[in-house]
N, C-alpha and C. Protein backbone atom coordinates (compact mmCIF):
# COMPACT_ATOMS: atom_id res chain seq x y z
N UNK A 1 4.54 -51.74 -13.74
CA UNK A 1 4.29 -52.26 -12.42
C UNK A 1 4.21 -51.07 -11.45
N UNK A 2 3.12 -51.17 -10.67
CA UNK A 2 2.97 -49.81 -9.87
C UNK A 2 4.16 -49.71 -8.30
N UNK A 3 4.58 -48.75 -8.14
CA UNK A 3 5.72 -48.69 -7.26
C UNK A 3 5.63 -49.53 -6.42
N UNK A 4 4.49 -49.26 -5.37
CA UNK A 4 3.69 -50.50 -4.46
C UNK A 4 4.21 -51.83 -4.59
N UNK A 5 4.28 -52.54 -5.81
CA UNK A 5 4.18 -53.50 -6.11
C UNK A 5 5.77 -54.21 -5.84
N UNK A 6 6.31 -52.87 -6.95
CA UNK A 6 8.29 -52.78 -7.09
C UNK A 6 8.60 -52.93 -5.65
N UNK A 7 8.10 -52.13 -4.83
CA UNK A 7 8.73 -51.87 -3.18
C UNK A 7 8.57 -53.15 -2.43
N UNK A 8 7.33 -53.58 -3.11
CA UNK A 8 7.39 -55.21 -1.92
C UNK A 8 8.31 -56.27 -2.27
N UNK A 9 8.36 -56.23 -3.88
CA UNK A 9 9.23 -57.22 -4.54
C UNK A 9 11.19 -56.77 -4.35
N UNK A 10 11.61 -55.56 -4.42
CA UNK A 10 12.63 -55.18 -3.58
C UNK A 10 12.77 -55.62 -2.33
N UNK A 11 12.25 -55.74 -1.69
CA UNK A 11 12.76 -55.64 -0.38
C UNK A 11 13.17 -57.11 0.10
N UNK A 12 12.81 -57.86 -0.88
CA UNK A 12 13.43 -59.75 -0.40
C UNK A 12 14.87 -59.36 -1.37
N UNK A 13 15.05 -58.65 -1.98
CA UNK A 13 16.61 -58.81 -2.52
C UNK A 13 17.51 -58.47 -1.20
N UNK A 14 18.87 -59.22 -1.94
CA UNK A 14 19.87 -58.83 -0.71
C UNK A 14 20.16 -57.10 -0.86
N UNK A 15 20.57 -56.95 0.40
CA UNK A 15 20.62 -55.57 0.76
C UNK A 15 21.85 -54.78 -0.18
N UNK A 16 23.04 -55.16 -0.67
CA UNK A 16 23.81 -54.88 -1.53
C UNK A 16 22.99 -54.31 -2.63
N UNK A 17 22.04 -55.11 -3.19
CA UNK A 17 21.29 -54.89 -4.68
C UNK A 17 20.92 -53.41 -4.16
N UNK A 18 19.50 -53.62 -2.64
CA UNK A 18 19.09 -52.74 -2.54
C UNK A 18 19.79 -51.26 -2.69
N UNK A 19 20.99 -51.08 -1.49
CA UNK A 19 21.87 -50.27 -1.58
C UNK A 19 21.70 -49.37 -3.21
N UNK A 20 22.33 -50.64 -4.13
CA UNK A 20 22.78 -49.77 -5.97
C UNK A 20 21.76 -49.22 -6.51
N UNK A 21 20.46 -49.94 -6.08
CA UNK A 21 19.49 -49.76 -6.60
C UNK A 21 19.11 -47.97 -6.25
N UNK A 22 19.00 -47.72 -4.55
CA UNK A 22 18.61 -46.84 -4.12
C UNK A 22 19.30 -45.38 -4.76
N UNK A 23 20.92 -46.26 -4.96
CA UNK A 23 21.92 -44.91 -5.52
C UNK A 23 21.41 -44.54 -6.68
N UNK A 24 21.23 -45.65 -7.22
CA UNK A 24 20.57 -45.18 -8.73
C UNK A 24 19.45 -44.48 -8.75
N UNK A 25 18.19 -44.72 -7.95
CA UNK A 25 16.99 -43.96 -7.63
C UNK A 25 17.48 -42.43 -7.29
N UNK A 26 18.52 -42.18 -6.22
CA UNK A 26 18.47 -40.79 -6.09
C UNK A 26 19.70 -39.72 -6.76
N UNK A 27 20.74 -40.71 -7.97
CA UNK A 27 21.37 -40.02 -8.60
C UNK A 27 20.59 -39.76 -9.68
N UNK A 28 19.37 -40.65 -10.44
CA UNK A 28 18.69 -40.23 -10.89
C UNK A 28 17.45 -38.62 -10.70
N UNK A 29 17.52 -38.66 -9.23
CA UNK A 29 17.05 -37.08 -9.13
C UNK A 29 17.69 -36.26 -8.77
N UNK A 30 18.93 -36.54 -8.73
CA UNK A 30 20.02 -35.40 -8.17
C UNK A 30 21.14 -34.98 -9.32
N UNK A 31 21.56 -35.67 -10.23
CA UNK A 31 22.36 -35.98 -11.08
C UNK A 31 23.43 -36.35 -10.30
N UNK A 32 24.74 -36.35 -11.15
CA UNK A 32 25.98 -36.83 -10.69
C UNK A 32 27.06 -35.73 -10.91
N UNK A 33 28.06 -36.16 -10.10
CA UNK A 33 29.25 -34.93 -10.41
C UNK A 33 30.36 -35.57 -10.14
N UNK A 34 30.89 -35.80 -10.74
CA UNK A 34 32.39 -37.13 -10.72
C UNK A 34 33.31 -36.89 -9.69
N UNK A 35 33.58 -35.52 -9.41
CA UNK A 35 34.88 -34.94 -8.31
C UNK A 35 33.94 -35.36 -7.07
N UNK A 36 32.69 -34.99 -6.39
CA UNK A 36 31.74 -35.66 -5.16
C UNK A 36 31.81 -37.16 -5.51
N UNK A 37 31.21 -37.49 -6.27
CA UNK A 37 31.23 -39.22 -6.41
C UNK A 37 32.65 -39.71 -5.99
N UNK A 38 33.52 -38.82 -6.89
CA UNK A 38 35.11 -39.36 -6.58
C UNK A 38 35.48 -39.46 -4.90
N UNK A 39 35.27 -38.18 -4.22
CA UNK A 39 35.53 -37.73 -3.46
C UNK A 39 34.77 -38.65 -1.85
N UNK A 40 33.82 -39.12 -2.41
CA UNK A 40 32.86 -40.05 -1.34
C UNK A 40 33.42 -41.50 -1.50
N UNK A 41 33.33 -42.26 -2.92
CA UNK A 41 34.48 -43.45 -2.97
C UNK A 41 35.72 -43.36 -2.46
N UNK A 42 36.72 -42.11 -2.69
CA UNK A 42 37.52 -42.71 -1.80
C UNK A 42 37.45 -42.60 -0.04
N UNK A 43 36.28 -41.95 0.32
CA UNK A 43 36.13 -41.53 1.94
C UNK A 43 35.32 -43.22 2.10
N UNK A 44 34.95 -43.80 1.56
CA UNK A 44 34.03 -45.19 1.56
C UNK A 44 34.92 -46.14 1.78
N UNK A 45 35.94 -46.17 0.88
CA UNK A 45 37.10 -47.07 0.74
C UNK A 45 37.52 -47.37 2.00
N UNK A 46 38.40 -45.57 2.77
CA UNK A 46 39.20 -45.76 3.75
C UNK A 46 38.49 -46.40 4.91
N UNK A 47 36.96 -45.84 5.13
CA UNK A 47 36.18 -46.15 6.42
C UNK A 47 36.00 -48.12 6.65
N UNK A 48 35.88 -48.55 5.16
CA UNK A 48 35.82 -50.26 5.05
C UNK A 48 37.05 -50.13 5.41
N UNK A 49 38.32 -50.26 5.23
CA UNK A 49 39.29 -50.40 5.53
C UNK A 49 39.91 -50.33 6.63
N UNK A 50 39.44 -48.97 7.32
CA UNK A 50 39.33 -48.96 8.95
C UNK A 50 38.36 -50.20 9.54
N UNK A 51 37.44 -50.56 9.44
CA UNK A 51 36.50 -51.47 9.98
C UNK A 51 37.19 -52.65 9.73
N UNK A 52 37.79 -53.40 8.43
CA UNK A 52 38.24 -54.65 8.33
C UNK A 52 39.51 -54.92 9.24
N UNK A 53 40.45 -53.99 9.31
CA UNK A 53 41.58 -53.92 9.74
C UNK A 53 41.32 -53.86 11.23
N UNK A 54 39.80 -53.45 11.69
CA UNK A 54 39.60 -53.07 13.69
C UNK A 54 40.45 -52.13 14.06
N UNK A 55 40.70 -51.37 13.04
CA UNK A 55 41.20 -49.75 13.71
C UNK A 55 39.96 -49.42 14.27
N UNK A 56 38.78 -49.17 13.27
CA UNK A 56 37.87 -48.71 14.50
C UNK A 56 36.70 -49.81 14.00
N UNK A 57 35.54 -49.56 15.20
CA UNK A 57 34.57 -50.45 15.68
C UNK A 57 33.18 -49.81 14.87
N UNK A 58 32.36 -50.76 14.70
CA UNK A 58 31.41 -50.52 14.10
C UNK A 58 30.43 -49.91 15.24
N UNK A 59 28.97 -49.62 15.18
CA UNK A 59 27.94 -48.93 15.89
C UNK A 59 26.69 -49.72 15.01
N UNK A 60 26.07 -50.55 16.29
CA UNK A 60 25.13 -51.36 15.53
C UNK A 60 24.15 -50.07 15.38
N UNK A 61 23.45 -50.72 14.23
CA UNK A 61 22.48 -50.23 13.85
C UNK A 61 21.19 -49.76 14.36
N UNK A 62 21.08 -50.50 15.45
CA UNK A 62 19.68 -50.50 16.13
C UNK A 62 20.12 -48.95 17.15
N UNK A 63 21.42 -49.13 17.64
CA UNK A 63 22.01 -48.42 18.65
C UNK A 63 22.21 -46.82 17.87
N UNK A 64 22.35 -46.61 16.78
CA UNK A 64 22.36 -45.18 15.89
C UNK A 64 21.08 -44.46 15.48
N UNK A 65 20.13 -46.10 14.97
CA UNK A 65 18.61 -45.68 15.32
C UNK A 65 18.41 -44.48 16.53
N UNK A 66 18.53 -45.91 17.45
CA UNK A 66 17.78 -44.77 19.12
C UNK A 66 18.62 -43.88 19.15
N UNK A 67 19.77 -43.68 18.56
CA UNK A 67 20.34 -42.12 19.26
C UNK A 67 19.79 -41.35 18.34
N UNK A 68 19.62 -41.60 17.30
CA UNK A 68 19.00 -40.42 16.33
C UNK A 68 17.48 -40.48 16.52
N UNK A 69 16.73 -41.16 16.35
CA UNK A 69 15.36 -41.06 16.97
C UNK A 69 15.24 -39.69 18.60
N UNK A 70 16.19 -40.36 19.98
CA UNK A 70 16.57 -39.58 20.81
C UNK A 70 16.51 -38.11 20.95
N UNK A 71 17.61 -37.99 19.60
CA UNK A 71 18.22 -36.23 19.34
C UNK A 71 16.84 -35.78 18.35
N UNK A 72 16.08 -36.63 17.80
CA UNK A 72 15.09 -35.72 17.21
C UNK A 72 13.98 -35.50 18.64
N UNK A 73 13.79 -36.33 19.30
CA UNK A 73 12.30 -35.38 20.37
C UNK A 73 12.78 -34.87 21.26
N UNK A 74 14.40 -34.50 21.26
CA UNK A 74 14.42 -33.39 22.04
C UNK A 74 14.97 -32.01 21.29
């Protein structure tokens, strides 16, 4: 199936799939290294954990967009 095809049919999955999927796409060109992998799961863990608990606040998405869009044309 030509990528084209894969990319349109991806993108109605839920975003979770997408997410594993993508990891897998670019550990596949990067390889893996267990102490970084290790080292990012547990920095992943604590940050969900901060967010569920409302220690700290999320930053919608749209709102990280425009600031990063922002900081690139200037």
């Amino acid at each position: 199936m030509p990528a084209t095809m894969m990319l349109k049919e991806i993108a109605n999955y839920p975003v979770e799939d997408r997410i594993m999927m993508a990891d897998a796409i670019i550990e596949s060109l990067n390889g893996s290294n267990p102490e970084i992998d290790a080292a990012w799961s547990a920095v992943s863990r604590k940050r969900l954990g901060e967010l569920r608990s409302g220690r700290v606040k999320g930053v919608p998405a749209a709102t990280v967009l425009s600031r990063a869009r922002s900081m690139c044309r200037s």
